[in-house]
Protein backbone atom coordinates (compact mmCIF):
# COMPACT_ATOMS: atom_id res chain seq x y z
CA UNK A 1 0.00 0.00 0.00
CA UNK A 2 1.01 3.47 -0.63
CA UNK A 3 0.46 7.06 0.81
CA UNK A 4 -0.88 9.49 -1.19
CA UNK A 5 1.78 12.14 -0.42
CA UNK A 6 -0.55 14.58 -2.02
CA UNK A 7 -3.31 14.65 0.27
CA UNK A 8 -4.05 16.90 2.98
CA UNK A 9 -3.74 15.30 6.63
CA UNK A 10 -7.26 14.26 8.77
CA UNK A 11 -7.34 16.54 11.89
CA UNK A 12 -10.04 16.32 14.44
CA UNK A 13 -12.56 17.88 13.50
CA UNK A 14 -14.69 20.59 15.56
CA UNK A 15 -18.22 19.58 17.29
CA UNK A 16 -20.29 21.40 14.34
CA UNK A 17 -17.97 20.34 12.28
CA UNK A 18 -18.65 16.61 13.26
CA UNK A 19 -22.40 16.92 13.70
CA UNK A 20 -22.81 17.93 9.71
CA UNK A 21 -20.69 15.23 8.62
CA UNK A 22 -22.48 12.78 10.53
CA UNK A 23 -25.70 13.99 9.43
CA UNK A 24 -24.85 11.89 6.33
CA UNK A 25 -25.66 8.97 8.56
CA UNK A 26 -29.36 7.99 7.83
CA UNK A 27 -30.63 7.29 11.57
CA UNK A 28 -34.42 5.89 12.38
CA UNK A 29 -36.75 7.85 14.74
CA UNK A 30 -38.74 6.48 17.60
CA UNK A 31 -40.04 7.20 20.63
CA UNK A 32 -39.01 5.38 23.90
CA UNK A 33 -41.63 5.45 26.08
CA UNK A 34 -42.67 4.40 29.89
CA UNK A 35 -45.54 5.17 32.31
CA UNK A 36 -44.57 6.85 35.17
CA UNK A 37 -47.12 7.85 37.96
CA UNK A 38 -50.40 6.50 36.11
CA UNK A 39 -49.16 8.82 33.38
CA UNK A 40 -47.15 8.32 29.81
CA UNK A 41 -43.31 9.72 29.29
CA UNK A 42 -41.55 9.35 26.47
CA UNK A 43 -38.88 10.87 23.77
CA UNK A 44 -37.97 11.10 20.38
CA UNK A 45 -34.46 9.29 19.53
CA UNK A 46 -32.25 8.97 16.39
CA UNK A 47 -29.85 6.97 17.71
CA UNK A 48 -31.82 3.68 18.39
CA UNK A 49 -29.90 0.44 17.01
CA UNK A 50 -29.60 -3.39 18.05
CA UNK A 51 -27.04 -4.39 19.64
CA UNK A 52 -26.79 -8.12 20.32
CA UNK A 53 -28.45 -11.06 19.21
CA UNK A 54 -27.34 -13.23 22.31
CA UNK A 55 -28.67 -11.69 24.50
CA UNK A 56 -30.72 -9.73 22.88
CA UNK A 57 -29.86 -6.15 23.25
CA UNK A 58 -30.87 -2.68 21.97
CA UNK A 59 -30.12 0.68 22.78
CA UNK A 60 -30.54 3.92 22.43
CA UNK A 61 -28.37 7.67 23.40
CA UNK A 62 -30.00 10.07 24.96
CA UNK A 63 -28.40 13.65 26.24
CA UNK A 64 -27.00 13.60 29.40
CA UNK A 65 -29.25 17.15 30.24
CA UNK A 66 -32.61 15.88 29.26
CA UNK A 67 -35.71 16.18 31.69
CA UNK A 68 -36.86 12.64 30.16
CA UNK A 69 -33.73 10.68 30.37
CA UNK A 70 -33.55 9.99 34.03
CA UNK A 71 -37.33 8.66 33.44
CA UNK A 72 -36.18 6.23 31.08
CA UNK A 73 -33.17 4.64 31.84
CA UNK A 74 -34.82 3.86 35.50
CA UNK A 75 -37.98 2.49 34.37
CA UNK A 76 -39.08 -1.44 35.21
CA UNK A 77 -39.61 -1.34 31.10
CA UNK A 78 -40.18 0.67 28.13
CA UNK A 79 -41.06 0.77 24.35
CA UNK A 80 -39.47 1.37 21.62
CA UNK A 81 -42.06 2.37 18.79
CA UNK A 82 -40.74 3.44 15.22
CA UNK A 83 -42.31 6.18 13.95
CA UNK A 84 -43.88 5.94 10.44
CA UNK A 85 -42.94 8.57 7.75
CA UNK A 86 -46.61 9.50 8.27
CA UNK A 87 -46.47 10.59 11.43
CA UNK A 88 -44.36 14.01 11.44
CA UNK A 89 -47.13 15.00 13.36
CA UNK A 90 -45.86 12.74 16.10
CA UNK A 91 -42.68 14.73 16.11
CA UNK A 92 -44.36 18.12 16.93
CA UNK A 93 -46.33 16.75 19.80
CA UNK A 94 -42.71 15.63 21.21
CA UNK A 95 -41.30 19.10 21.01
CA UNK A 96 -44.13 19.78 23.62
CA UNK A 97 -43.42 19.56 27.40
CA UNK A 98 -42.55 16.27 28.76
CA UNK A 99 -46.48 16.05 30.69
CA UNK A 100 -48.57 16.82 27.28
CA UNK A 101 -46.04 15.05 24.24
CA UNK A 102 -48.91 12.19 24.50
CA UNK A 103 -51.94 14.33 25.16
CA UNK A 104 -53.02 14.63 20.88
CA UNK A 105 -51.38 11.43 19.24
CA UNK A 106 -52.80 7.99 19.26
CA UNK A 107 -51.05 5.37 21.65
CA UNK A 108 -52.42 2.49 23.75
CA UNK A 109 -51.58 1.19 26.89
CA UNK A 110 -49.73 -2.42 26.62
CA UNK A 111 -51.01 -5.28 28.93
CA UNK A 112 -48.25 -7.23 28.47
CA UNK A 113 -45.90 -4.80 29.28
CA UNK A 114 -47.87 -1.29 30.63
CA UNK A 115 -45.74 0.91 28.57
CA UNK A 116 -47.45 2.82 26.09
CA UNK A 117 -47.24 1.82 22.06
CA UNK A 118 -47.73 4.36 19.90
CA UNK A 119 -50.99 3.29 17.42
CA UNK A 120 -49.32 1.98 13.79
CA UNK A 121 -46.00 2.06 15.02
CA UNK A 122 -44.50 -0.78 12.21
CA UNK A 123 -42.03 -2.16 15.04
CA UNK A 124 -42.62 -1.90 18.41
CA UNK A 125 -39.61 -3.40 20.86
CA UNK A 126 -40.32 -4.19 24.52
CA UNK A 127 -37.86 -3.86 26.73
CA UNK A 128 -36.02 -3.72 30.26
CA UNK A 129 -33.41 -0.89 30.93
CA UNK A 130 -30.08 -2.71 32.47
CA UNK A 131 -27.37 -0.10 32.30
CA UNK A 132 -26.47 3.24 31.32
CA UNK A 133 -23.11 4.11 30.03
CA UNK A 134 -22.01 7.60 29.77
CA UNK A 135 -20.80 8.76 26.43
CA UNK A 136 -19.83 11.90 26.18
CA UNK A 137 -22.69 14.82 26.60
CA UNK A 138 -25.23 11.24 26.27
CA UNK A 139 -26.35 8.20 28.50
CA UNK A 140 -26.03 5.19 26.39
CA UNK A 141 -29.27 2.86 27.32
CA UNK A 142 -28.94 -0.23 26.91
CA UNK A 143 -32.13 -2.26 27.20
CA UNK A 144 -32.72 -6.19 27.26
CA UNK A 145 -35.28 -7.21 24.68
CA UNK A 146 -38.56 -8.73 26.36
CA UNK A 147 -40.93 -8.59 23.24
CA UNK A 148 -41.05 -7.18 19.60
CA UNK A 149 -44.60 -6.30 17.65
CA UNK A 150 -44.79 -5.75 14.50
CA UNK A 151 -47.60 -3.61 12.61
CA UNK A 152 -47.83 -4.38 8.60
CA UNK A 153 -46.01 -3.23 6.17
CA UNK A 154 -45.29 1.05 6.38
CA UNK A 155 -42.19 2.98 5.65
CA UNK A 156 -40.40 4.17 8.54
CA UNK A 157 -39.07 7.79 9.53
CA UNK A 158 -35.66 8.25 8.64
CA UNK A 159 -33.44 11.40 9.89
CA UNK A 160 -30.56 12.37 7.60
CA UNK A 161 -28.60 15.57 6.55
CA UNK A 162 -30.21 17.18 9.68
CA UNK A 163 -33.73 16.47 9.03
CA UNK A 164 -36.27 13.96 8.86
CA UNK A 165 -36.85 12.45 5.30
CA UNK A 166 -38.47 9.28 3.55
CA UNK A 167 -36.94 6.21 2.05
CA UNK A 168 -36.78 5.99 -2.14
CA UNK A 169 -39.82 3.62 -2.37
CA UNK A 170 -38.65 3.56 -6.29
CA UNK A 171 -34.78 2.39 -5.41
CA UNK A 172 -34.96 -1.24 -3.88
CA UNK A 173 -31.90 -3.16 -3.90
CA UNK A 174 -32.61 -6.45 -6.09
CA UNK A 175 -29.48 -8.57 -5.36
CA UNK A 176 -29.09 -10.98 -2.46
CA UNK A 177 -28.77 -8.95 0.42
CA UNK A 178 -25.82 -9.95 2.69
CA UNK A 179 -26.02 -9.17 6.01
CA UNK A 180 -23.73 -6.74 7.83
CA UNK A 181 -20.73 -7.99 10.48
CA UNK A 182 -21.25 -11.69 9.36
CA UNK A 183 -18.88 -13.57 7.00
């Protein structure tokens, strides 16, 4: 291998810096969600992602300052409801204090679980908070995986280049699809 002696060297970059080149990163959008007091509390994530398949792990970053965080990452459970790309209304409800962000969307009350599920959500993951590792300016929650529904077919939320956007319906990949971090 050689080095291209013409090219300028990688520095660190600065935070703003960092954020817009990251916002090239397509991320899904969900809301985590618990009840706390009789009553629903919840947040919209981009940073939600499995983790392991044995156990079976998700998590999910939240910032370090948030109001909501603390609620979270010390409930008994929570959900984890992907938002449609319908549901942008959804997102404005969340921008709302932390006591109304449930007050004019649909959601039901779980069972199972008693966490709230947010109505057409196309994957829903149940789950039990077990630890949360600082990162930075975030809380890394990591969650152990207690149930999954799923809700039809629907096109999920996807935030990219710093704002939320659809999937291509008309670009679908038609090879065999290999799956990542196997051999």
């Amino acid at each position: 291998m050689t080095v291209d002696q013409h090219r300028p060297p990688t520095t660190v970059p600065d935070p703003a810096t960092f954020r817009i080149a990251m916002s090239r990163v397509p991320t899904s959008v969900i809301v985590v969600a618990t009840m706390r007091e009789g009553m629903p509390i919840g947040m919209i994530v981009g940073t939600f992602t499995s983790v392991s398949l044995s156990p079976l792990l998700v998590g999910y970053l939240g910032e370090r300052t948030s109001r909501t965080v603390p609620y979270l990452v010390e409930a008994d459970t929570v959900s984890c409801s992907v938002l449609r790309e319908s549901d942008m209304q959804t997102v404005e409800e969340f921008r709302k204090p932390l006591e109304s962000r449930f007050d004019r969307i649909s959601w039901s009350l779980d069972e199972e679980f008693n966490v709230p599920v947010l109505a057409g959500a196309p994957l829903t993951v149940f789950g039990r908070p077990t630890a949360a590792l600082e990162a930075g300016d975030h809380l890394f929650s990591l969650i152990e995986v207690l149930g999954v529904r799923t809700n039809g077919p629907c096109r999920p939320l996807v935030f990219c280049g710093g704002r939320l956007t659809r999937m291509d319906p008309s670009h679908v990949v038609d090879s065999d699809i290999w799956q990542l971090g196997w051999h």
